[in-house]
Structure formats: C-alpha cells, structure tokens
C-alpha atoms as a PDB file:
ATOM      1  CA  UNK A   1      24.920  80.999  79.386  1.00  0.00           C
ATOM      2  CA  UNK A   2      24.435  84.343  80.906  1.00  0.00           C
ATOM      3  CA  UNK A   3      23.408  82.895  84.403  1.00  0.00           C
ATOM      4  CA  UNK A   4      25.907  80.090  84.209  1.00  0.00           C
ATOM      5  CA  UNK A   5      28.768  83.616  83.704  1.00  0.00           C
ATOM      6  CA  UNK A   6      27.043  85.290  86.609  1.00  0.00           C
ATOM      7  CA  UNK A   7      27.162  82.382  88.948  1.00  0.00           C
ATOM      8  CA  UNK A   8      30.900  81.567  88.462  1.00  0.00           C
ATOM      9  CA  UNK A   9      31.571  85.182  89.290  1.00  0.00           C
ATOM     10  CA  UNK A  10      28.885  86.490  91.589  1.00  0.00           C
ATOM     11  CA  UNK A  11      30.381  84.974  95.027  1.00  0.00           C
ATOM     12  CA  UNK A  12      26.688  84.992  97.268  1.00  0.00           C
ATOM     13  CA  UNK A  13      25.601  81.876  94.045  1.00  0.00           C
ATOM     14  CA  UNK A  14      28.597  80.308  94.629  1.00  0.00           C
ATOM     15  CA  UNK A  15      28.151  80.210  98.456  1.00  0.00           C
ATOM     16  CA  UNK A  16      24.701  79.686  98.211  1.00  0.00           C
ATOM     17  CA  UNK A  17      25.585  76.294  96.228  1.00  0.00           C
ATOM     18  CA  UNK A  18      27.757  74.917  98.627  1.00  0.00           C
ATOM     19  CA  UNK A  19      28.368  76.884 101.568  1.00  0.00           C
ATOM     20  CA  UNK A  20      24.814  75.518 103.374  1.00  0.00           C
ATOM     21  CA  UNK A  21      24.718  72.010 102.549  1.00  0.00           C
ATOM     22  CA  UNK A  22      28.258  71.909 103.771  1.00  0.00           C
ATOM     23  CA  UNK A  23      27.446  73.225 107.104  1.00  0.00           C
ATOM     24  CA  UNK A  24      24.909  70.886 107.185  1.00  0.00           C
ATOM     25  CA  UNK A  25      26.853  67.728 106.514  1.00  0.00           C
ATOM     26  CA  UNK A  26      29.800  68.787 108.685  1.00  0.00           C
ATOM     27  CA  UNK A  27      26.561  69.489 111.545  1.00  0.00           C
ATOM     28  CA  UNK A  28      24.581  66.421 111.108  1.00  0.00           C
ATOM     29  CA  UNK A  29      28.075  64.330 110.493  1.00  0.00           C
ATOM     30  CA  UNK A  30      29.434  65.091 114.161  1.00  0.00           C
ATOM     31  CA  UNK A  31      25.676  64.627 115.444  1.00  0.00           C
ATOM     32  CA  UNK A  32      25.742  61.035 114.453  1.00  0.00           C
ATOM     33  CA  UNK A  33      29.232  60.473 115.519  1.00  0.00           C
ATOM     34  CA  UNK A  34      28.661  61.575 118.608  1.00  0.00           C
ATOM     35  CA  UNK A  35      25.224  59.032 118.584  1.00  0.00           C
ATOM     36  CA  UNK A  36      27.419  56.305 117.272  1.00  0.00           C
ATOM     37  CA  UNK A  37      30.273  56.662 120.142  1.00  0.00           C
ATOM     38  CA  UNK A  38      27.456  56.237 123.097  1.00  0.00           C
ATOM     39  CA  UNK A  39      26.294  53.342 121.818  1.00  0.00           C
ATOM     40  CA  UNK A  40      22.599  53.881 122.439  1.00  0.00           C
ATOM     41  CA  UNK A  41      22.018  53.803 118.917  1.00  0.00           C
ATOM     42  CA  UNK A  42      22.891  51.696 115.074  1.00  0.00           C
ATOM     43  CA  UNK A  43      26.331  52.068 113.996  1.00  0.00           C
ATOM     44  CA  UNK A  44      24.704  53.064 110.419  1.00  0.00           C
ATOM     45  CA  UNK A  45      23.590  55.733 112.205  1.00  0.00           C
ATOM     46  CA  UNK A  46      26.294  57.777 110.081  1.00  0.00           C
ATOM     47  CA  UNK A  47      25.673  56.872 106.862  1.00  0.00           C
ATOM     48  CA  UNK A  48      21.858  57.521 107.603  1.00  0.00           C
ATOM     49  CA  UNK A  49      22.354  61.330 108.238  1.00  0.00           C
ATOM     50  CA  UNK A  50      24.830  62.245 105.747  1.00  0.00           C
ATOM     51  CA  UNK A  51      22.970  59.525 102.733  1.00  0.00           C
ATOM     52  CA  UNK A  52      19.950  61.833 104.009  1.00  0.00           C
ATOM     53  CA  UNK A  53      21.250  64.977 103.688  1.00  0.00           C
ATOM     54  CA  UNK A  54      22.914  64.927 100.473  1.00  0.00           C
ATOM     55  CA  UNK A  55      19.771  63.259  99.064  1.00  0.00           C
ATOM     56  CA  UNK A  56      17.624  66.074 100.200  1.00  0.00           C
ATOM     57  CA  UNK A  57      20.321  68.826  99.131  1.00  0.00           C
ATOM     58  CA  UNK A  58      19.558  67.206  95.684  1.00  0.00           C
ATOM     59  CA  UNK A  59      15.544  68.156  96.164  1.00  0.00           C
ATOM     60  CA  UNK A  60      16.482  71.530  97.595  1.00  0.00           C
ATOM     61  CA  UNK A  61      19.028  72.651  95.309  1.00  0.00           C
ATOM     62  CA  UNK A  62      16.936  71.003  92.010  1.00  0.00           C
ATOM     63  CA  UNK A  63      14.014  73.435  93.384  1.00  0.00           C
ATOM     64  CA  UNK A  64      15.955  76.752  94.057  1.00  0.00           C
ATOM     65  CA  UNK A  65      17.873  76.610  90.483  1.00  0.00           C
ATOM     66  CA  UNK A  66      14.249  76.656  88.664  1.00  0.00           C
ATOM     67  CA  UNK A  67      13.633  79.392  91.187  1.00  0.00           C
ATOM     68  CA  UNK A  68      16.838  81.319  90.591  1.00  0.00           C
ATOM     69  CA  UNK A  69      16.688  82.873  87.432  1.00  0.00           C
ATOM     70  CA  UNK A  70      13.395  83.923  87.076  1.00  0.00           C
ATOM     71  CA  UNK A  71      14.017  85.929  90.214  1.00  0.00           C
ATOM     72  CA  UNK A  72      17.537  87.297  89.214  1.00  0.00           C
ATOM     73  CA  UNK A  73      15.569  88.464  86.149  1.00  0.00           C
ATOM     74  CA  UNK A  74      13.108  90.267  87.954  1.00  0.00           C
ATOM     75  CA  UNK A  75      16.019  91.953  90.706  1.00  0.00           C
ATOM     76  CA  UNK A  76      17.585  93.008  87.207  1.00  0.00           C
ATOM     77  CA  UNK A  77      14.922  94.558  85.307  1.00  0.00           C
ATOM     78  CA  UNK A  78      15.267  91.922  82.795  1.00  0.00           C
ATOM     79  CA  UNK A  79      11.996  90.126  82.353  1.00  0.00           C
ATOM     80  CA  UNK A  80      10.565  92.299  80.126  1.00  0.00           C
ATOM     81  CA  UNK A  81      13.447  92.723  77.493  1.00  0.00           C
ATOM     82  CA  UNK A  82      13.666  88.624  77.862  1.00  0.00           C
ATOM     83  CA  UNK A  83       9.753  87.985  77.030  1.00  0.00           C
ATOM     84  CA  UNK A  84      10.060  90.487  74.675  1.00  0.00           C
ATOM     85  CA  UNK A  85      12.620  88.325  72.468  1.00  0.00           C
ATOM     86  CA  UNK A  86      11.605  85.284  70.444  1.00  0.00           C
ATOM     87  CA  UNK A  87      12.312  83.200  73.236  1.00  0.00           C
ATOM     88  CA  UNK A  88       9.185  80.839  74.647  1.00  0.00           C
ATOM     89  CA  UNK A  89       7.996  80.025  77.920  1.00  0.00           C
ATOM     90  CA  UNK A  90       9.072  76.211  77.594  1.00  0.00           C
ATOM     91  CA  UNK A  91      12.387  77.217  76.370  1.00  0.00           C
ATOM     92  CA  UNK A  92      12.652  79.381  79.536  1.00  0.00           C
ATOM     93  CA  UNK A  93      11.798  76.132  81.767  1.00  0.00           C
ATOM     94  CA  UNK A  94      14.265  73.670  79.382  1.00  0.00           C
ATOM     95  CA  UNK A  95      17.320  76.070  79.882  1.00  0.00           C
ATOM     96  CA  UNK A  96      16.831  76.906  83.933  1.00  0.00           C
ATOM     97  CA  UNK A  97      16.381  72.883  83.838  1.00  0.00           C
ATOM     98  CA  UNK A  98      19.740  72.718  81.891  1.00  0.00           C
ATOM     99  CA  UNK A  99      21.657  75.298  84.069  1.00  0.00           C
ATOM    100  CA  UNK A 100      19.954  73.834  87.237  1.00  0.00           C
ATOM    101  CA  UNK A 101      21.513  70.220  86.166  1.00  0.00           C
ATOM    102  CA  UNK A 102      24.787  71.622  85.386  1.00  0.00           C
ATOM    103  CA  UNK A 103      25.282  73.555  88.838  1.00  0.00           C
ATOM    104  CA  UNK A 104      23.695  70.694  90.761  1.00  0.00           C
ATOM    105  CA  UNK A 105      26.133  68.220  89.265  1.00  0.00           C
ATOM    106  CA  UNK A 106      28.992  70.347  90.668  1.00  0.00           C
ATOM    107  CA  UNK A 107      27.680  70.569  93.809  1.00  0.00           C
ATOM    108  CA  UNK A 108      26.487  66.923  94.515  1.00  0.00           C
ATOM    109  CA  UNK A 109      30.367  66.081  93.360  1.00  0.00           C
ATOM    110  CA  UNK A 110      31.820  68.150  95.584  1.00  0.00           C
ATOM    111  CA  UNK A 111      29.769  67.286  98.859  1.00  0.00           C
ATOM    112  CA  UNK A 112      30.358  63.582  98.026  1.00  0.00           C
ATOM    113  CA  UNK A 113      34.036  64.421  97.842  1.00  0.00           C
ATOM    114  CA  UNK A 114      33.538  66.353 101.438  1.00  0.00           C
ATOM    115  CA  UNK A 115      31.862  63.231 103.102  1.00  0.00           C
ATOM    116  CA  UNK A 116      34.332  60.874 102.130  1.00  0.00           C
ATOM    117  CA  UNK A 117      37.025  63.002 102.880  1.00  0.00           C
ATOM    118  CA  UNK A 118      35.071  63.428 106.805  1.00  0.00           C
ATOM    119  CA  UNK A 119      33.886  60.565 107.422  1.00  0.00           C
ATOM    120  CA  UNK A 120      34.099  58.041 104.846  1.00  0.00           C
ATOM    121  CA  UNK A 121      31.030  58.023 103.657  1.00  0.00           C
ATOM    122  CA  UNK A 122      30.728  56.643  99.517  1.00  0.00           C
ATOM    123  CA  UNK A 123      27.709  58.000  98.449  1.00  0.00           C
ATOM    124  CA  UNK A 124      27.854  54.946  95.853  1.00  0.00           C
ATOM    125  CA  UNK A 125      26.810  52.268  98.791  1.00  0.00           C
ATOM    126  CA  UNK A 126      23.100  52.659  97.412  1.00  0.00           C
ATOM    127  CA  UNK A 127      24.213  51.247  94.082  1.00  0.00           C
ATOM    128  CA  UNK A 128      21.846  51.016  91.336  1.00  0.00           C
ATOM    129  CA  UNK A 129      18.799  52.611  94.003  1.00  0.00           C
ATOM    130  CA  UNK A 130      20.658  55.725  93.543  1.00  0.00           C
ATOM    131  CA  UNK A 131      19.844  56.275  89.892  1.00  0.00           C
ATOM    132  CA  UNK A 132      15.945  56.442  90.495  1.00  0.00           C
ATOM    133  CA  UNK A 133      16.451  57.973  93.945  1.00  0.00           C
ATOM    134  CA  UNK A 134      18.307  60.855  92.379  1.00  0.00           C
ATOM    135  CA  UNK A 135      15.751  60.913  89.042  1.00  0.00           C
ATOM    136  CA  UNK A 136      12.553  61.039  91.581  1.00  0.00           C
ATOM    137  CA  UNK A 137      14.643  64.332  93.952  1.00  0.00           C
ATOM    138  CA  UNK A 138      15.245  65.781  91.100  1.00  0.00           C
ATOM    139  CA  UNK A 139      11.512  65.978  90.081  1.00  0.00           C
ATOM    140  CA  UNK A 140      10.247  67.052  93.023  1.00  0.00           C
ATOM    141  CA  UNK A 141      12.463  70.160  93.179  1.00  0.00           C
ATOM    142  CA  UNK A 142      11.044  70.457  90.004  1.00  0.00           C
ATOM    143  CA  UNK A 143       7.383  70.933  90.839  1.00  0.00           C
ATOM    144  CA  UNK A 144       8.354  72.609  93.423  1.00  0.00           C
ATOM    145  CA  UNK A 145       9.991  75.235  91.829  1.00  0.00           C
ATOM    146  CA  UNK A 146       7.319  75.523  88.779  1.00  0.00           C
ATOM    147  CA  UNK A 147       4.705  75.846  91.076  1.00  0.00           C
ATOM    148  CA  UNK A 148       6.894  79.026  93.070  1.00  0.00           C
ATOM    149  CA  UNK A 149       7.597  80.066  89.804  1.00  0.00           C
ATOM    150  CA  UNK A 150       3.845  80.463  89.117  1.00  0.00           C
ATOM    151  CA  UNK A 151       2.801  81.971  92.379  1.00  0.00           C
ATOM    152  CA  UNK A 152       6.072  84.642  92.071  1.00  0.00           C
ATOM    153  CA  UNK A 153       3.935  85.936  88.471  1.00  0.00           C
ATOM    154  CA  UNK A 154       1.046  85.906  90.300  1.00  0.00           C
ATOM    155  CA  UNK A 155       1.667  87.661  93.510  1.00  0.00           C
ATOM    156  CA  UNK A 156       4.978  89.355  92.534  1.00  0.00           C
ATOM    157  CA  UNK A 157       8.067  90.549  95.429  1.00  0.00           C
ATOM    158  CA  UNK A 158       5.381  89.245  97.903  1.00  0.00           C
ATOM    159  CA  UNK A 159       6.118  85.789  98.225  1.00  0.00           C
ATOM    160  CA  UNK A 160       9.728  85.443  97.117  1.00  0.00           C
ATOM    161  CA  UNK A 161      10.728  83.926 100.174  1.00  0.00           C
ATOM    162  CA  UNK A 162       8.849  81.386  99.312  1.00  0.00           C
ATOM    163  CA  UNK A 163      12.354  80.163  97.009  1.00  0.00           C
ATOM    164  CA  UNK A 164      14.104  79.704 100.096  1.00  0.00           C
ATOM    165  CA  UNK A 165      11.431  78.668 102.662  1.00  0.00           C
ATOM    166  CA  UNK A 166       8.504  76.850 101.026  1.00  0.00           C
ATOM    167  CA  UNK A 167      10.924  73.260 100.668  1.00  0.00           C
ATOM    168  CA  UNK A 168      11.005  73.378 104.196  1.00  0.00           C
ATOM    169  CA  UNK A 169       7.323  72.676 104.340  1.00  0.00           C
ATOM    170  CA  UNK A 170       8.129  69.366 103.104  1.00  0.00           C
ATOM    171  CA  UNK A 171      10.955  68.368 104.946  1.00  0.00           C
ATOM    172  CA  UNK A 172       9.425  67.345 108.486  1.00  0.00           C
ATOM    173  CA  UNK A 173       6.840  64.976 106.432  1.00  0.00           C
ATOM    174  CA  UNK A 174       9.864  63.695 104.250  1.00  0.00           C
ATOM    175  CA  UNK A 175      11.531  61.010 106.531  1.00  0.00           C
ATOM    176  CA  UNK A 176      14.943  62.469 105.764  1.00  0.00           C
ATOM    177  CA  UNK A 177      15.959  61.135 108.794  1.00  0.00           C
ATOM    178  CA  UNK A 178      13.877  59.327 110.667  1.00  0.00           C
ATOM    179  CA  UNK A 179      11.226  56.811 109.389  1.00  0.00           C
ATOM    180  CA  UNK A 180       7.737  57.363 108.572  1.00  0.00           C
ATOM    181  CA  UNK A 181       6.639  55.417 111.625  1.00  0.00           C
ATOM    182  CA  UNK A 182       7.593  57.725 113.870  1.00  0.00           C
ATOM    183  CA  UNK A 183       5.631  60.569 112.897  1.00  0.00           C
ATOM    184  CA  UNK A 184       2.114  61.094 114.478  1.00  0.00           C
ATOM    185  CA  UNK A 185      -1.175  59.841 112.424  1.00  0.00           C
ATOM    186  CA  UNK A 186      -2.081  63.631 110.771  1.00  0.00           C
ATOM    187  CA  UNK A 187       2.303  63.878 109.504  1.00  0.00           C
ATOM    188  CA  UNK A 188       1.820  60.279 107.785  1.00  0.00           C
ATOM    189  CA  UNK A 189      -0.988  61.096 105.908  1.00  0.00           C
ATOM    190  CA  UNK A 190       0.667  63.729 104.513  1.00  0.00           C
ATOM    191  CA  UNK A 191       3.852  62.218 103.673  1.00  0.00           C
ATOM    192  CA  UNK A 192       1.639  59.419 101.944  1.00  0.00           C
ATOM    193  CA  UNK A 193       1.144  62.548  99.260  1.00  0.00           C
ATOM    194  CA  UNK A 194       5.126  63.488  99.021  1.00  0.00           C
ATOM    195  CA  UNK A 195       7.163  61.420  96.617  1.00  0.00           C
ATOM    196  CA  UNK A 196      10.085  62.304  98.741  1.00  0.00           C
ATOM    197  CA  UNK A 197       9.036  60.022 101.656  1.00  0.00           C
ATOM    198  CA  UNK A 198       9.641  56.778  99.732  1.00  0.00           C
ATOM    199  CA  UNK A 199      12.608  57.770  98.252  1.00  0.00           C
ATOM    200  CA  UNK A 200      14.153  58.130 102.186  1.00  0.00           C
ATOM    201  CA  UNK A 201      12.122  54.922 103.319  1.00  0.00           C
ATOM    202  CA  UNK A 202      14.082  52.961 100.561  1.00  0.00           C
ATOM    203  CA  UNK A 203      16.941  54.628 101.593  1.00  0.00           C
ATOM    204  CA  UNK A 204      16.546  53.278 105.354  1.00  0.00           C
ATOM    205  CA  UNK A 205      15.648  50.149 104.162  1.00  0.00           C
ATOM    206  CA  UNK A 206      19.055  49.362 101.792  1.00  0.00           C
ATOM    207  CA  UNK A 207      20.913  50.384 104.906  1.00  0.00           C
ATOM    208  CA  UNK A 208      19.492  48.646 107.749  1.00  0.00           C
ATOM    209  CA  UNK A 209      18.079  46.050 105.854  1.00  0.00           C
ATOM    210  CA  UNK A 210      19.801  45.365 102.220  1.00  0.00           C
ATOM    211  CA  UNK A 211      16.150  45.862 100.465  1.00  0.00           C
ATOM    212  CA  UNK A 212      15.531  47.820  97.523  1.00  0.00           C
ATOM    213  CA  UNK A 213      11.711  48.378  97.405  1.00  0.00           C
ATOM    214  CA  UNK A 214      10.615  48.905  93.599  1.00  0.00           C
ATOM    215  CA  UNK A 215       7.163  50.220  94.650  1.00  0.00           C
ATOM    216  CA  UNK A 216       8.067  52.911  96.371  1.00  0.00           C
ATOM    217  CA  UNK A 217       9.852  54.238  93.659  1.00  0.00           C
ATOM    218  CA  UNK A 218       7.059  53.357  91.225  1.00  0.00           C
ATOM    219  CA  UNK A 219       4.574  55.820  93.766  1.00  0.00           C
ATOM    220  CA  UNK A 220       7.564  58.254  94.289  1.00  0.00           C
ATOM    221  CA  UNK A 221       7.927  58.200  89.985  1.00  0.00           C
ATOM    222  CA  UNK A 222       3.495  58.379  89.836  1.00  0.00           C
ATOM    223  CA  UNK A 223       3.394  61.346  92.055  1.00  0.00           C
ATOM    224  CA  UNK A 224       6.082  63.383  90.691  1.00  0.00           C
ATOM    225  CA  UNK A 225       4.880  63.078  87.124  1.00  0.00           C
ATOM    226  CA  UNK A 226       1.362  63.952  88.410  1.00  0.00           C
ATOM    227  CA  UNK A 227       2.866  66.985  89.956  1.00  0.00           C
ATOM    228  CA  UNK A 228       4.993  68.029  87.433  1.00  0.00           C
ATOM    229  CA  UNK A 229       2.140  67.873  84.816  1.00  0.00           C
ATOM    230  CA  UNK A 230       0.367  69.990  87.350  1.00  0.00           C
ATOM    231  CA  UNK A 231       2.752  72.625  88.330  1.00  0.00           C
ATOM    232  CA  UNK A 232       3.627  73.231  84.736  1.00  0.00           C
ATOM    233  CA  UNK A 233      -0.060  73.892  84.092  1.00  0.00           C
ATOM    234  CA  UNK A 234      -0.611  76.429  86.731  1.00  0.00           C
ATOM    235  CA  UNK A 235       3.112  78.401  86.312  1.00  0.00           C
ATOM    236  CA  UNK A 236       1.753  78.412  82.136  1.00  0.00           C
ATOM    237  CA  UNK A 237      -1.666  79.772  83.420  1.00  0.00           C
ATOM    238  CA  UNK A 238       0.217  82.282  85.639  1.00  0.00           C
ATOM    239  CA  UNK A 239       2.573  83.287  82.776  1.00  0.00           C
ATOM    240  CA  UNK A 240       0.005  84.118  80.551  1.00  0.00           C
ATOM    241  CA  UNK A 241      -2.334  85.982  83.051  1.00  0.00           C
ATOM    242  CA  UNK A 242       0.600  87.720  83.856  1.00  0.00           C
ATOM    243  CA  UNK A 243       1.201  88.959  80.265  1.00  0.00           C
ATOM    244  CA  UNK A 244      -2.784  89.818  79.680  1.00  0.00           C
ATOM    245  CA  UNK A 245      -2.657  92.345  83.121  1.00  0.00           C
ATOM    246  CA  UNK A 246       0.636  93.382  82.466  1.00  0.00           C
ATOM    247  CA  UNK A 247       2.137  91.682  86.000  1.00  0.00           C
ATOM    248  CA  UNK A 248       5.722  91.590  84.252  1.00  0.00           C
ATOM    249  CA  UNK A 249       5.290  95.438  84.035  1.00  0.00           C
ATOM    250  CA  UNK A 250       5.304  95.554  87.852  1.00  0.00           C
ATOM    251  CA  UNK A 251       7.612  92.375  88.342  1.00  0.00           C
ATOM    252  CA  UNK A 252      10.246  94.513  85.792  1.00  0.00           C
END
C-alpha cells in the first residue's frame, strides 16, 4: 500500500509507467505506416509492431515492478526498518508481485486504449493466444527481476542499472519484431533458451498465418517455470548472505 501511495503521487513512477512505452508505440506505429504506404512490405506489417511492442512492454514493465521497490527501499533508508519487522522474504516477493500486477494492469489498459485510438489496432485480435502469451511475459519479467533482485543484495548501488538495462539483453534474441529466422546461427541458439521467443513466433504466426502453435507455449511455460524456480533460489541465497555479512547495513 505504501508504494502503490507513492506511485500515484510521485510523478517520475507515473511517467516511467507510461511515458516510454508510449513513445515507443507512437515511434514504431508511424515506422510501419510508413512501411505499409510503400508497399514493399505485408499490410500486417502494423499490427506486427505495435502487437510486439505492447507484448514486450508487458515483459519489461512485469520485470522493473519486482525491481522497483526493493530499490526505492534502499534510496530511502528503509530496508533495514522493513527486515527488521515480522514481515518475510516471500511475503516481500508476493506483495511487489501484487503491486507489480496492479500497476501493469493500468498500464497495458491504457496503451491498448492509445493504439486503437492511433491506429486501430484491438489488442484482442490474438484471442484466446493472448491469455498464455500474457501469463508466459509476465513470468519472464519475473525471473528477471528476482534474479536483479539477487545480484542488487549481492553487489549493492553497483549494478542498479541493471533494473533498467539488463531486459535489453534479451530483446535482440526475442523476435519482437522480426522472426527467429532472420537472426544469424550464434542469436538463434540463444533465443532457443528465452521463453520470450516463442511467445513472438506465435504471435507472427496468428497474424500472417491464423496458427496458434500450442508447443511453443508449452516450451515458453517449461522455461519460465525452470527459471523462476531458479531465480527465486539464488535472490533467497542472496537475501540471506546478505543478512549473515550485514550487506543491508551498507545497502541502508
């Protein structure tokens, strides 16, 4: 509750919820129009960028609000007088996964609302595929964030930026755009390993094609649970290392 009362009033979360993935649709929107109108490409070409980019706003924004409040704790002083309550690790994770689902539900809303209103875009074209599409995003910037979260108690202020920057790792070897095909032998081998690059192969596929592949969300589903299970391991590890040598002294 305290994060969801500092978010409604602190102006840089508010703009950091909507402000980017905004620009980005508006961006990527014109982009493909401007594709479209030569001719020299689909006429889904639309629909392919913006479906892509609010999918992957899902993965990035899932990811940052795990991130979030562990760091606003730490800017604030606050992680000691928090760990210092009754309050548990897992019911730490549980409500920055509550708030996280909360503020991503507003903002997924709204940016559907914005690509309709631009360029008619109904983010509802993917039917059912959209429930598990939107399940398997959400993991991922799940993992993701647990395993930041782990490496922030482990190495402190040092690697931060890795809230903002390290989803951007993934994103060349995600397909969010263009199709695994196209990406040289090393880049698919990798995206073989992300559960992110089936979920934007089906996506392709229901648009240019009208398929819904079940097994690649099956391996999206296996890898994100295998990750999850992972990353919650390590950020538990780091948690309680971090309490033996007294790293929330120096995160605090």
């Amino acid at each position: 509750m305290r994060h969801i009362y500092e978010w409604r009033r602190n102006l840089d979360r508010v703009v950091d919820s909507f402000w980017w993935a905004t620009i980005d649709i508006v961006f990527w929107g014109l982009t493909a129009n401007y594709l479209k109108q030569t001719g020299t490409t689909n006429p889904q070409i639309v629909y392919l960028f913006i479906g892509g980019i609010l999918l992957w706003v899902i993965v990035q924004n899932s990811q940052r609000d795990i991130n979030m409040p562990l760091l606003n704790d730490a800017w604030n002083r606050n992680l000691i007088n928090l760990f210092t309550t009754p309050i548990r690790l897992r019911e730490f994770i549980l409500g920055t996964i509550i708030l996280g689902l909360f503020k991503l539900t507003l903002t997924v809303i709204f940016l559907a609302v914005i690509a309709y209103l631009l360029y008619q875009f109904n983010i509802f074209i993917f039917g059912f595929y959209l429930i598990p599409a939107v399940i398997n995003l959400i993991l991922v910037g799940w993992w993701i964030g647990f395993l930041i979260n782990g490496l922030i108690l482990r190495f402190g202020y040092r690697i931060e930026s890795f809230a903002w920057a390290f989803i951007f790792v993934i994103y060349p070897f995600s397909a969010v755009i263009y199709p695994v095909s196209a990406l040289p032998g090393w880049a698919r081998f990798i995206s073989a390993f992300l559960p992110t690059s089936y979920i934007f192969e089906n996506m392709r596929s229901i648009l240019f094609t009208g398929t819904f592949s079940i097994q690649y969300i099956l391996i999206s589903l296996s890898l994100n649970l295998i990750y999850i299970v992972l990353s919650l391991l390590f950020m538990n590890r780091m948690f309680t290392e971090a309490l033996k040598n007294a790293k929330l002294v120096k995160l605090n």
